[in-house]
Protein backbone atom coordinates (compact mmCIF):
# COMPACT_ATOMS: atom_id res chain seq x y z
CA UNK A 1 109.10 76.29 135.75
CA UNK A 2 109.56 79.01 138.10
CA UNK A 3 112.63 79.11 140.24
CA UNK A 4 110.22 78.95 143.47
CA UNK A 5 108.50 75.53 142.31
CA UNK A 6 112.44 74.26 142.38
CA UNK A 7 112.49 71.14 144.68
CA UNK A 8 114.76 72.80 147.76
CA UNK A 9 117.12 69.50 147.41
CA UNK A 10 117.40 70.01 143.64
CA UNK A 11 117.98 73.51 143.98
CA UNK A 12 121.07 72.73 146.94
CA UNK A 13 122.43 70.38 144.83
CA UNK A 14 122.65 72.87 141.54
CA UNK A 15 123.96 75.39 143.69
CA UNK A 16 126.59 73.12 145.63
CA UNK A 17 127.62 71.95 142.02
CA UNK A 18 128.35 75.37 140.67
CA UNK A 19 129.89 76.30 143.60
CA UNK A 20 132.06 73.44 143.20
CA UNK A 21 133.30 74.49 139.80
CA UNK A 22 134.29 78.02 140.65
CA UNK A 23 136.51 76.16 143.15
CA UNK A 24 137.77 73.41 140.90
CA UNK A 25 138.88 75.98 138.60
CA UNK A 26 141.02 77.96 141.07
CA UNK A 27 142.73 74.50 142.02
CA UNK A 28 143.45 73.85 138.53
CA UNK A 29 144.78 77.46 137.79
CA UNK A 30 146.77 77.55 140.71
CA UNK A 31 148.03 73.81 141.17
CA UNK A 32 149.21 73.15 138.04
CA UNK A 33 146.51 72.10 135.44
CA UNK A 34 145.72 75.59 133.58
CA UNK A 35 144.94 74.23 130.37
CA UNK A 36 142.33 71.80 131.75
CA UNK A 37 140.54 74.76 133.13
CA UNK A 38 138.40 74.90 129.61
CA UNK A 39 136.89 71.73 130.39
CA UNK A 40 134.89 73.47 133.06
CA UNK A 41 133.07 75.91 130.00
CA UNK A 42 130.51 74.58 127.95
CA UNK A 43 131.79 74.20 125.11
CA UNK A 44 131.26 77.75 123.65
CA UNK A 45 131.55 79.03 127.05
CA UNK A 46 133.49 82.58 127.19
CA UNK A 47 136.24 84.04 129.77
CA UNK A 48 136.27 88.00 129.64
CA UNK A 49 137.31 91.21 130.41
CA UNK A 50 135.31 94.04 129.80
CA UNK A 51 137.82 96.48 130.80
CA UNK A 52 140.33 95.61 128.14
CA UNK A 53 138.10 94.47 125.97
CA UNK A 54 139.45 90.82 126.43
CA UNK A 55 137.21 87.95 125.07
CA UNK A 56 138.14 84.35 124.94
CA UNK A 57 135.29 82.18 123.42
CA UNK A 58 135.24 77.84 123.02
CA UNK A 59 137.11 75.25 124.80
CA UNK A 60 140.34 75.27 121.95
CA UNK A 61 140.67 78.79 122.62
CA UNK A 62 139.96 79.09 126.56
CA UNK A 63 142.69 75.66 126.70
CA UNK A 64 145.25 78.01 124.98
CA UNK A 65 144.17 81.16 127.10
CA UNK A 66 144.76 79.73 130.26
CA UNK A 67 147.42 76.65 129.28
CA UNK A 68 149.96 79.84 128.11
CA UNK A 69 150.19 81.01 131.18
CA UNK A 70 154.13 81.30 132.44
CA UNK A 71 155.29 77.61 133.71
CA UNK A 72 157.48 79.95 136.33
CA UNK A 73 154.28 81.59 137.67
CA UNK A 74 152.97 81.13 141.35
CA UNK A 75 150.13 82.30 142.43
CA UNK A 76 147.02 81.42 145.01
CA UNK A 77 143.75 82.76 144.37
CA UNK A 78 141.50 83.15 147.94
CA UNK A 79 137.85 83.11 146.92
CA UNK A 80 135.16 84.40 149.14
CA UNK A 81 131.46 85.24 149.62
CA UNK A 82 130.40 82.86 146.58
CA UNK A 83 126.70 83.49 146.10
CA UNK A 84 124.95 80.85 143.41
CA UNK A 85 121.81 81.98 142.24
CA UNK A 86 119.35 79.32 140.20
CA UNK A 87 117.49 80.67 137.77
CA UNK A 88 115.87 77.57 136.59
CA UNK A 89 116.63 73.87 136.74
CA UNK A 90 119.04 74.15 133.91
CA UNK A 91 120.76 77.58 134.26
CA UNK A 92 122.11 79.89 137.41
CA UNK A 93 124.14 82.86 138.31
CA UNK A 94 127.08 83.45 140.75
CA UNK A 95 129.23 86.35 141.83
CA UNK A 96 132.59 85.29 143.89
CA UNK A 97 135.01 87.77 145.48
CA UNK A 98 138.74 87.09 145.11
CA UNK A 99 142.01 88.44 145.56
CA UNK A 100 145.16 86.79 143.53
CA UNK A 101 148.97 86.41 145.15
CA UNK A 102 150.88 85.83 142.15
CA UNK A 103 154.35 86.39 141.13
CA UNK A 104 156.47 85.00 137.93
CA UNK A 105 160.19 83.42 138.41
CA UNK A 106 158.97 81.29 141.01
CA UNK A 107 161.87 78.07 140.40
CA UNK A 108 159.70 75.97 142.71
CA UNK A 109 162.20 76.08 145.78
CA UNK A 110 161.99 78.14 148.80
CA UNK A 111 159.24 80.19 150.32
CA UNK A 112 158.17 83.83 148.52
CA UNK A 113 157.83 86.38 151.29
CA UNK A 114 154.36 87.54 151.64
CA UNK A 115 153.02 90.19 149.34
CA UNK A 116 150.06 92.15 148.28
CA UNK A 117 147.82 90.92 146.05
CA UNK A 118 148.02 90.99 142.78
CA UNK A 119 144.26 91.90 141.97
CA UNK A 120 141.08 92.05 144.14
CA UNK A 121 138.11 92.03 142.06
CA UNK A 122 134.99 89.80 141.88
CA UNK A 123 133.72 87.36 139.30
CA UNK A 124 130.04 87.20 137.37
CA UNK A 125 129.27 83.91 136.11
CA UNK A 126 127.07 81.87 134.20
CA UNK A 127 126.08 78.37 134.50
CA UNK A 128 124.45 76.03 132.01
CA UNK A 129 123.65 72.12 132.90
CA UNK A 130 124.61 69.90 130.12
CA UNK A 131 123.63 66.10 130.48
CA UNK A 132 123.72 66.83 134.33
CA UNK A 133 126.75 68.63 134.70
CA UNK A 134 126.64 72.01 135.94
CA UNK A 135 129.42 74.19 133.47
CA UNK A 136 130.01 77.78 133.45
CA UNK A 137 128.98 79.62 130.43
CA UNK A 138 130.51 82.87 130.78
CA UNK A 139 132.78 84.46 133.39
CA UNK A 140 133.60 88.05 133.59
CA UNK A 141 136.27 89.66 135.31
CA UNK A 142 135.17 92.71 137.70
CA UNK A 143 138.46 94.07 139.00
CA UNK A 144 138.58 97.05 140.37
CA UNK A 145 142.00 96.84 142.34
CA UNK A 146 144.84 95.85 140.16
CA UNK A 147 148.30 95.87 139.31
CA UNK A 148 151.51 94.33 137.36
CA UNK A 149 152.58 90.43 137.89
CA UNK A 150 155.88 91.14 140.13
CA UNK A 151 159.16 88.97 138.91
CA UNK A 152 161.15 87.62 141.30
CA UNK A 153 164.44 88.25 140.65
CA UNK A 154 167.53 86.67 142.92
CA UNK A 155 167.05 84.22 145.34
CA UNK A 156 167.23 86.73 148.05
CA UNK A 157 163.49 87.52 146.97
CA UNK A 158 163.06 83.80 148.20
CA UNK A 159 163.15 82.67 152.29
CA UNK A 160 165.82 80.45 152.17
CA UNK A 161 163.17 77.64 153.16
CA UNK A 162 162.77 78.55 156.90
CA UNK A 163 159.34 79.82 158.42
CA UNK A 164 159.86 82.34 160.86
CA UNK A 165 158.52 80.62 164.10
């Protein structure tokens, strides 16, 4: 079937749904549930990073990827300009642009004074539907702007808990 004979409904709703996971796996990375980011793959579904030559492939593997991530690390990922793509009624494409706030040492109390982010890149993904659940097959990593994780060090690196009014 040719993308163009997609119903227009069908074709929302695949896009809205893959949309939807790109989000969902931001939450998870960022509020607390990194491991449970590989249920979003398929199940051979692969996270990478051309640049380095990085390549995580299967849901054991992604699970350990992204559940090893420091417990002391905070970050916030601000996604933009998500574009989803169908290709057909099973598969679709989608690049997102993001930039990541993230430092390590974070003890959970206190505000982090603003920063620079982290990285500013964009995503590529891949989508496969699997008994009608949209799941990304691949995601690479296009980042073009990039730098260390910082680590906080005293609590003076920390607002003592007021917002400036």
């Amino acid at each position: 079937m040719a993308t163009d004979e997609l119903d227009p409904m069908q074709r929302l709703l695949a896009e809205r749904a893959c949309e939807r996971v790109i989000l969902e796996l931001v939450r998870r990375l960022d509020l607390g549930e990194p491991e449970s980011v590989a249920e979003l793959f398929t199940p051979d579904g692969v996270w990478q990073w051309p640049y380095d030559g990085r390549r995580v492939q299967g849901r054991e593997a992604l699970r350990a990827y992204f559940g090893g991530r420091p417990a002391d690390r905070l970050s916030r990922r601000m996604c933009t300009n998500i574009l989803v793509t169908v290709d057909a009624p099973d598969s679709a494409t989608a690049t997102t642009y993001f930039a990541t706030y993230r430092v390590d040492g974070y003890s959970g109390d206190g505000l982090v004074p603003p920063r620079l982010p982290a990285n500013i890149g964009h995503y590529e993904d891949t989508f496969r539907r699997i008994d009608g659940t949209w799941l990304l097959a691949t995601r690479t990593l296009v980042l073009p702007f990039g730098g260390p994780t910082e680590r906080l060090g005293s609590p003076a690196d920390r607002l003592d808990g007021r917002a400036e009014r």
